[in-house]
Structure formats: C-alpha cells, structure tokens
C-alpha atoms as a PDB file:
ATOM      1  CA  UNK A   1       7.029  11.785  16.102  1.00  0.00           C
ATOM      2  CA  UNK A   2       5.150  13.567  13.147  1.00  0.00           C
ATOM      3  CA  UNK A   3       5.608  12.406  10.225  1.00  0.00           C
ATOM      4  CA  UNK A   4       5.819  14.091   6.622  1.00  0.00           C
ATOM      5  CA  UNK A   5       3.413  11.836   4.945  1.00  0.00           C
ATOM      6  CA  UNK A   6       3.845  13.235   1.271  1.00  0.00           C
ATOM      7  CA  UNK A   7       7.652  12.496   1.947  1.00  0.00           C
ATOM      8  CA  UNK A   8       6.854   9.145   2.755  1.00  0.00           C
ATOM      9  CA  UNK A   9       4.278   8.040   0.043  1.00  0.00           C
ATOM     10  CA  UNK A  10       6.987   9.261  -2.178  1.00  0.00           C
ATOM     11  CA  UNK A  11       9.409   6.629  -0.792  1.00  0.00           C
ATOM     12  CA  UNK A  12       6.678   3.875  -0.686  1.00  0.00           C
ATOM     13  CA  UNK A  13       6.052   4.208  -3.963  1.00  0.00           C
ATOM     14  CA  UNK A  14      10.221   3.856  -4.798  1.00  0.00           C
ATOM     15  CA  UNK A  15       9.780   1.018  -2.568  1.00  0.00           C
ATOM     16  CA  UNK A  16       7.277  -0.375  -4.349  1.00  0.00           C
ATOM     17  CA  UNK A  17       8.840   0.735  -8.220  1.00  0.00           C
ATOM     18  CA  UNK A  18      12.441  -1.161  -7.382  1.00  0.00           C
ATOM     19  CA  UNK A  19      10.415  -4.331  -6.014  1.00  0.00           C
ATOM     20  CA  UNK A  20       8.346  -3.853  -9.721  1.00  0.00           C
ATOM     21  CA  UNK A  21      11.310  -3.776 -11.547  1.00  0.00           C
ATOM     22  CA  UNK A  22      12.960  -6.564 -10.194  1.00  0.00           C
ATOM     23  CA  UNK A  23       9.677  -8.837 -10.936  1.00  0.00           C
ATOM     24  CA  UNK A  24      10.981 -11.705 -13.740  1.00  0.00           C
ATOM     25  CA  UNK A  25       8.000 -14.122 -13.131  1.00  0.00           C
ATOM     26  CA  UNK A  26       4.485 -12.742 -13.034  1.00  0.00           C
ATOM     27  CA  UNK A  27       2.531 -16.090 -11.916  1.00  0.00           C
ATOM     28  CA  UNK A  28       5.151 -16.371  -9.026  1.00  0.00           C
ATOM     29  CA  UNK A  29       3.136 -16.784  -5.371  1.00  0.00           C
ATOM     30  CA  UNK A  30       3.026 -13.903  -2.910  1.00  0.00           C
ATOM     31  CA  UNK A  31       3.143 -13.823   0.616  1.00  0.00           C
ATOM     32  CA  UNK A  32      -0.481 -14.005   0.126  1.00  0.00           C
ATOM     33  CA  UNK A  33      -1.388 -17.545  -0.917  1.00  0.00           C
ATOM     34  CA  UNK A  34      -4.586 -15.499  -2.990  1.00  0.00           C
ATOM     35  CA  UNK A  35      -2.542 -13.668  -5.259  1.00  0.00           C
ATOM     36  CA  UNK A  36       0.612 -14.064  -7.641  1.00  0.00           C
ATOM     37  CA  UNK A  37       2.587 -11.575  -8.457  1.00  0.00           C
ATOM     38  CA  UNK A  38       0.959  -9.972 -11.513  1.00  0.00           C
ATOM     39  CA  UNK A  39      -2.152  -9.762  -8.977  1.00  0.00           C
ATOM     40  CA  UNK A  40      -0.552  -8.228  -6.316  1.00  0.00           C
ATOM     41  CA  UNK A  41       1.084  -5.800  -8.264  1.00  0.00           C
ATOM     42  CA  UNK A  42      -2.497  -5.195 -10.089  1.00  0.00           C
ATOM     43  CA  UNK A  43      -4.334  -4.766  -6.978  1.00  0.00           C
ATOM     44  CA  UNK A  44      -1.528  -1.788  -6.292  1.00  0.00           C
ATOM     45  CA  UNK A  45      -2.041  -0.322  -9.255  1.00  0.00           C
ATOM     46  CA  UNK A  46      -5.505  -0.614  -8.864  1.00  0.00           C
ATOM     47  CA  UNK A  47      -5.715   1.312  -5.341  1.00  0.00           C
ATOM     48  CA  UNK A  48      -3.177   4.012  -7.413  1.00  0.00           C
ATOM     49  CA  UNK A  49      -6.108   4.711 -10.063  1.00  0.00           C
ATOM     50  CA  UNK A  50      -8.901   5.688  -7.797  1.00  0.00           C
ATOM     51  CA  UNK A  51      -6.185   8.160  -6.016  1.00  0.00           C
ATOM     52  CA  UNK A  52      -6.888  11.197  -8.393  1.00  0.00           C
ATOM     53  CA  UNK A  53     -10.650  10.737  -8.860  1.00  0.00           C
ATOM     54  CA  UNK A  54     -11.178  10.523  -5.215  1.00  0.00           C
ATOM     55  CA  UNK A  55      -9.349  13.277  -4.281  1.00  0.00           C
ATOM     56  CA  UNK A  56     -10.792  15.687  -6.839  1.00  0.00           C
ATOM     57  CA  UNK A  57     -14.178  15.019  -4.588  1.00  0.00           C
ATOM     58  CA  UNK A  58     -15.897  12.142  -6.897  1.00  0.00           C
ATOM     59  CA  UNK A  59     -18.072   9.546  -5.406  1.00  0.00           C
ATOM     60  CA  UNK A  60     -17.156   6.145  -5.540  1.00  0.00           C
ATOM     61  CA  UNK A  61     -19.794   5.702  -8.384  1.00  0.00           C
ATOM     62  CA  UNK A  62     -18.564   8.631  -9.878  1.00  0.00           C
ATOM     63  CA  UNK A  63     -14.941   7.545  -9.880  1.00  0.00           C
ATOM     64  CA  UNK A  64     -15.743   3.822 -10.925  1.00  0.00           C
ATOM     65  CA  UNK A  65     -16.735   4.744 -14.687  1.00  0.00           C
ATOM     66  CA  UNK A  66     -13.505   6.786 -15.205  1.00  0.00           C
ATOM     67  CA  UNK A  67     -10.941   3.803 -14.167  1.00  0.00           C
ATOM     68  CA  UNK A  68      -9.960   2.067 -17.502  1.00  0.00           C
ATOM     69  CA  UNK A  69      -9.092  -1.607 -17.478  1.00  0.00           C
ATOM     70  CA  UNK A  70      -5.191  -2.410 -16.160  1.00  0.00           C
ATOM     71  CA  UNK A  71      -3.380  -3.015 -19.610  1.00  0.00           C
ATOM     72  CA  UNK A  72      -0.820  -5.911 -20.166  1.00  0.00           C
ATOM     73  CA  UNK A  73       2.034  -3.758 -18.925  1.00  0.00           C
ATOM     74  CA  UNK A  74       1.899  -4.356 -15.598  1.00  0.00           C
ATOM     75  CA  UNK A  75       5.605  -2.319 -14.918  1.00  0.00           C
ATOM     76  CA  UNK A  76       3.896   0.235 -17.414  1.00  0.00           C
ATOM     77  CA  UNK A  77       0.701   0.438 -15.815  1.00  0.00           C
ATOM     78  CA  UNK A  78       2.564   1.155 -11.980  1.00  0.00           C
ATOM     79  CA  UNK A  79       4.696   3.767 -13.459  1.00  0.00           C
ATOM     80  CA  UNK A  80       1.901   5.926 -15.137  1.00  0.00           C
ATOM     81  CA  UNK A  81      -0.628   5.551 -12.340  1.00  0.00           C
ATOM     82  CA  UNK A  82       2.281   5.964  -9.601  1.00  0.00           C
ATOM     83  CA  UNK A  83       2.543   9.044 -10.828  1.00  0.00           C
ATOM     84  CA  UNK A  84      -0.442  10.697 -11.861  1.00  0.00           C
ATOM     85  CA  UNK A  85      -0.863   9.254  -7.698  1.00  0.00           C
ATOM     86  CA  UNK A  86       1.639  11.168  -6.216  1.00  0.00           C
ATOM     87  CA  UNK A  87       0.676  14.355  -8.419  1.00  0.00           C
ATOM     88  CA  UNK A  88      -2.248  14.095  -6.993  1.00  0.00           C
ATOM     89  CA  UNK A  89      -1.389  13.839  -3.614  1.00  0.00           C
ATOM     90  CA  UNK A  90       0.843  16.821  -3.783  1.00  0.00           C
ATOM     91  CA  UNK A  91      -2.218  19.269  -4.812  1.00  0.00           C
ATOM     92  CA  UNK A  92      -4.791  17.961  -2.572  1.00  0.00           C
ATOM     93  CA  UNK A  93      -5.888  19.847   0.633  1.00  0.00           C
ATOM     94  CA  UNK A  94      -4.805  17.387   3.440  1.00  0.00           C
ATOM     95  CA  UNK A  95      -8.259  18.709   5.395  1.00  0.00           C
ATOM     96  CA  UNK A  96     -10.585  18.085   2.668  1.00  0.00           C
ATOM     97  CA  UNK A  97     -12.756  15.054   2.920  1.00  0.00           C
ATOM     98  CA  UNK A  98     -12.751  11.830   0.399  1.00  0.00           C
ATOM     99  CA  UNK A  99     -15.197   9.333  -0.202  1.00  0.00           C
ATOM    100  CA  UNK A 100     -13.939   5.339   0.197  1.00  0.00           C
ATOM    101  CA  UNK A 101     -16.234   2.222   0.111  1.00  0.00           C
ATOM    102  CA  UNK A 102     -16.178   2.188   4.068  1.00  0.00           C
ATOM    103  CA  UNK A 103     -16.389   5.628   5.098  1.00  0.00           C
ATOM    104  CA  UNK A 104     -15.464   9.285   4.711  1.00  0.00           C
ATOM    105  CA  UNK A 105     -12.296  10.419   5.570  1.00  0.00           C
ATOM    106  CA  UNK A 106      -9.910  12.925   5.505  1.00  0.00           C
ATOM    107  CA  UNK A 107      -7.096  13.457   2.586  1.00  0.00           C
ATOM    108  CA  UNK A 108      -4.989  12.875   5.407  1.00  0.00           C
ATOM    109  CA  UNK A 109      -6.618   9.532   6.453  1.00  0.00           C
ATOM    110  CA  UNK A 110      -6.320   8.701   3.170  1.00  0.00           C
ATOM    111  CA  UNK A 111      -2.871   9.351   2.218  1.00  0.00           C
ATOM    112  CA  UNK A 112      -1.738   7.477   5.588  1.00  0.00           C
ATOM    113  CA  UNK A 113      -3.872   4.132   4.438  1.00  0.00           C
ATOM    114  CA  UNK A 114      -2.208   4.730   1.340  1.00  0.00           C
ATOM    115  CA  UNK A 115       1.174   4.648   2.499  1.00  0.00           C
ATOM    116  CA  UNK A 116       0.538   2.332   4.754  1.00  0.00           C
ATOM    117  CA  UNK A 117      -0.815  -0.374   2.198  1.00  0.00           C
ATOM    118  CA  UNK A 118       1.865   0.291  -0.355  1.00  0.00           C
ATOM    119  CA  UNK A 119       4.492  -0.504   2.070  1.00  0.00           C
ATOM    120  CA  UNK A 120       3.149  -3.734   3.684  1.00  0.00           C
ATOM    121  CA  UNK A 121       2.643  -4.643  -0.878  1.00  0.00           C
ATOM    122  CA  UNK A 122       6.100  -3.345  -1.074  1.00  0.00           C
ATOM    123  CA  UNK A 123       7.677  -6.051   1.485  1.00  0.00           C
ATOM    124  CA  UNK A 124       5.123  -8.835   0.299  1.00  0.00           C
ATOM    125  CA  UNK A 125       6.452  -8.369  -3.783  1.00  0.00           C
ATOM    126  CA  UNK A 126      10.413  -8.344  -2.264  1.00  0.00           C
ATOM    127  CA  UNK A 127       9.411 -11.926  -0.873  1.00  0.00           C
ATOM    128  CA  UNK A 128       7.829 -13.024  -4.074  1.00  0.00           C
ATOM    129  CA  UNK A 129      10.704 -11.971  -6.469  1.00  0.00           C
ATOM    130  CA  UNK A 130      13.692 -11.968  -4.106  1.00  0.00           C
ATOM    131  CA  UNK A 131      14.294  -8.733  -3.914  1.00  0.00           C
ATOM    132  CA  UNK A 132      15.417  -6.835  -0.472  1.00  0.00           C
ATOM    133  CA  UNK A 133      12.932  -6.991   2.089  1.00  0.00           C
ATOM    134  CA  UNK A 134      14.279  -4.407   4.099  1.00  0.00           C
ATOM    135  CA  UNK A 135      11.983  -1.457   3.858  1.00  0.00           C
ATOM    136  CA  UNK A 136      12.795   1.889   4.894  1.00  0.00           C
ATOM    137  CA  UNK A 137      12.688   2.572   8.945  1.00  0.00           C
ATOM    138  CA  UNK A 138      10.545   5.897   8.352  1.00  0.00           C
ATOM    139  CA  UNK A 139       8.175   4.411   6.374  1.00  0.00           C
ATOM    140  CA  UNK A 140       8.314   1.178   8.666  1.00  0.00           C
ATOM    141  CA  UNK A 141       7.693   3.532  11.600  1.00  0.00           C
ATOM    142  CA  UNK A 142       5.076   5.524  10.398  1.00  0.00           C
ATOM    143  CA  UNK A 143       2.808   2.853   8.933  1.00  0.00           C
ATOM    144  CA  UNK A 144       3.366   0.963  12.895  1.00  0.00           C
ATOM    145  CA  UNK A 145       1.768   4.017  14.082  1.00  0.00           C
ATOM    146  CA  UNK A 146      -1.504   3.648  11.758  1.00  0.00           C
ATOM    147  CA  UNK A 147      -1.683  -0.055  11.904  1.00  0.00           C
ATOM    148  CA  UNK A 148      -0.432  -1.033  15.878  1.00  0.00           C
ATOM    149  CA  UNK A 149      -3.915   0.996  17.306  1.00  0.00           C
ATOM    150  CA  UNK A 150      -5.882  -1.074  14.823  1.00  0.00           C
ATOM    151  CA  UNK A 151      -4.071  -4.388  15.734  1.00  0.00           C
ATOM    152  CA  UNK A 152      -7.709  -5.904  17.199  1.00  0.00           C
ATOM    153  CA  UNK A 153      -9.159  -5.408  14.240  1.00  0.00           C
ATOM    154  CA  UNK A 154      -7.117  -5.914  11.477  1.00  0.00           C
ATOM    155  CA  UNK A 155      -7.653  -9.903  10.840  1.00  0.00           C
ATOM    156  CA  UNK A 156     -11.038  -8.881  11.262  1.00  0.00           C
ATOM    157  CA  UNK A 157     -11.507  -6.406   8.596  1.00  0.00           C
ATOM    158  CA  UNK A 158     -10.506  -9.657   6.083  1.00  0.00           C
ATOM    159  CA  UNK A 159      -7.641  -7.385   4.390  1.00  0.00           C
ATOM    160  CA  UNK A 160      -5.097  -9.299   6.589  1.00  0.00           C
ATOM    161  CA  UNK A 161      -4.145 -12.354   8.408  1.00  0.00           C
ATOM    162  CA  UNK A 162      -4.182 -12.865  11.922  1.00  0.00           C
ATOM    163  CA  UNK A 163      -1.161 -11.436  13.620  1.00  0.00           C
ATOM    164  CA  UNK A 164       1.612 -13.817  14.319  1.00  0.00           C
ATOM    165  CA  UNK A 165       3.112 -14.057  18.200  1.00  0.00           C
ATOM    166  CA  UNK A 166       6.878 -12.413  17.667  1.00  0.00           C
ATOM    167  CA  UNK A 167       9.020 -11.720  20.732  1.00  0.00           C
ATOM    168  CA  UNK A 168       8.219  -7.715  21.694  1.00  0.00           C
ATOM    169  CA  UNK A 169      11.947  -7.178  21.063  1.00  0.00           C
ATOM    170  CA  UNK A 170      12.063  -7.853  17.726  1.00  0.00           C
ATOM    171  CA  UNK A 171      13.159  -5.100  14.801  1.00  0.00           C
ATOM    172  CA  UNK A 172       9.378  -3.054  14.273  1.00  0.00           C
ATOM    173  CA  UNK A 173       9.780  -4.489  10.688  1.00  0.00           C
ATOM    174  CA  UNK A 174       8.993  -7.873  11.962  1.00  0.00           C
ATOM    175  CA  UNK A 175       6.398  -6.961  14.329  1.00  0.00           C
ATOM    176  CA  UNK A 176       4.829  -4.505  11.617  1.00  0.00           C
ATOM    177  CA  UNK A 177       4.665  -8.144   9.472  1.00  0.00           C
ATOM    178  CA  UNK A 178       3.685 -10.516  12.388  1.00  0.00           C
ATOM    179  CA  UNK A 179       0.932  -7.588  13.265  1.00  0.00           C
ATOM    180  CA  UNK A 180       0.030  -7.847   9.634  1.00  0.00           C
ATOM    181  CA  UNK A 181      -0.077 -12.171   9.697  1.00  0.00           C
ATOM    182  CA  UNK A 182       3.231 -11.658   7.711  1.00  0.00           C
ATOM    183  CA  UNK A 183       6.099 -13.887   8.810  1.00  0.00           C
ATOM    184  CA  UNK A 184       8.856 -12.602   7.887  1.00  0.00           C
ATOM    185  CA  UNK A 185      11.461 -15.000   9.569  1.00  0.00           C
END
C-alpha cells in the first residue's frame, strides 16, 4: 500500500503535540530507562531542528552552527520547530538527496525515518504521562513497513532495544513496539 508520507508526518507530529500537551511532570521516566520526559521530548525537538537545514542541502557541519540551544519551554520549543519541520517538508523535492551522520539519503528516506521515529516517541511519551497509547493505524502501518525489513538490525544500530517475542497475531501496534524492544502489554 503506498503511503502519503507528508500526510502522515503531519499526523505524527499531532500525535506527538497531544502527548506534549498532556505532559504535567517533566522528570517523569520514559519507556526508555535513559531518558525522562523533558529528554525525550528534547531529543524530538532536537531531530525537528536539523529538518530545515538539512533539507535546504547543508552539511551536517554546516547545519550544526545554525541549531540554537533548546530553551526552557519545552511545549514551546516542539510547537515552533514542529512547524518550521513540516514547512519544510512540504517544499522539499522528495528526490533530492540529504546529508545525515550515517549516510546520504533521499528526502524521501528521510521524511520516512522521520515519521517513523516521531511515532515510536509519540507512543513512548503516552506511556510516560498517561496519555492514550493508541496511535493512529496509518501511521502504525506505514512506520511497520520501514522498520519490519530492518528488524535484524535494529537492536544493533543501539537506537533500540532488542525486540521482544509477541504472538504473530497480535494488533501491528504491539508488534511495531515488541519489534522496537517496547512492551507495550
């Protein structure tokens, strides 16, 4: 099934926005026993400022002196680089190529990690604040279909946990978490 990946950062990052604005403690733990909230929600942000830069055709060196420190604000701080993000994603040639720390990609490589990543964050935050954890199915499906081909190498890459054993007939959500080391039971 093709997928309309613009469509779907768009809901990742309202996934992402509710989960923010439900946060009431920033030094609660994450499904990530590394990070709190305020980190978690930093690191997103984070990954959100390089967007623009990158896609304009800078260099990681390049881009790294124009990011500006994350401000106190955390909410603030997703909102404004949310959506200087998703402008950014709407004027970019899905063909042309971008420069990340591991590689060179396409835009559309790119904006699929993208997705992909803010999802899995936007599930991890729900568990941290009690918020839903349901995610939307499209955005569940699609990021199966970038993650599921890589599932050999994704505890070794260090961004994830080994994947958890969950029966095959399980809701993708929960498999999309076990594959990530996310349990989700």
């Amino acid at each position: 099934m093709p997928f309309d990946w613009i469509s779907l950062q768009h809901k990742a990052h309202r996934e992402f926005t509710t989960r923010v604005a439900a946060v009431t403690d920033w030094s609660a733990p994450t499904p990530n026993t590394d990070w709190n909230v305020a980190d978690l929600v930093r690191h997103v942000t984070a990954e959100q400022q390089w967007v623009p830069h990158l896609l304009e055709g800078k260099t990681i060196d390049e881009a790294q002196t124009l990011i500006d420190p994350l401000g106190d604000d955390l909410a603030a701080e997703w909102a404004k680089y949310s959506s200087a993000a998703t402008d950014a994603w709407a004027g970019a040639s899905r063909d042309a190529s971008v420069q990340l720390s591991y590689d060179t990609v396409t835009v559309d490589e790119y904006l699929r990690e993208q997705v992909s990543d803010v999802t899995i964050h936007s599930w991890d935050l729900a568990r941290a604040v009690g918020a839903s954890e349901k995610l939307d199915d499209q955005l569940i499906e699609a990021t199966w279909t970038i993650f599921e081909p890589q599932r050999d190498t994704l505890a070794a890459s260090g961004l994830f946990a080994s994947p958890l054993s969950i029966d095959e007939d399980a809701p993708l959500q929960l498999r999309l978490l076990a594959l990530t080391g996310r349990d989700a039971r």
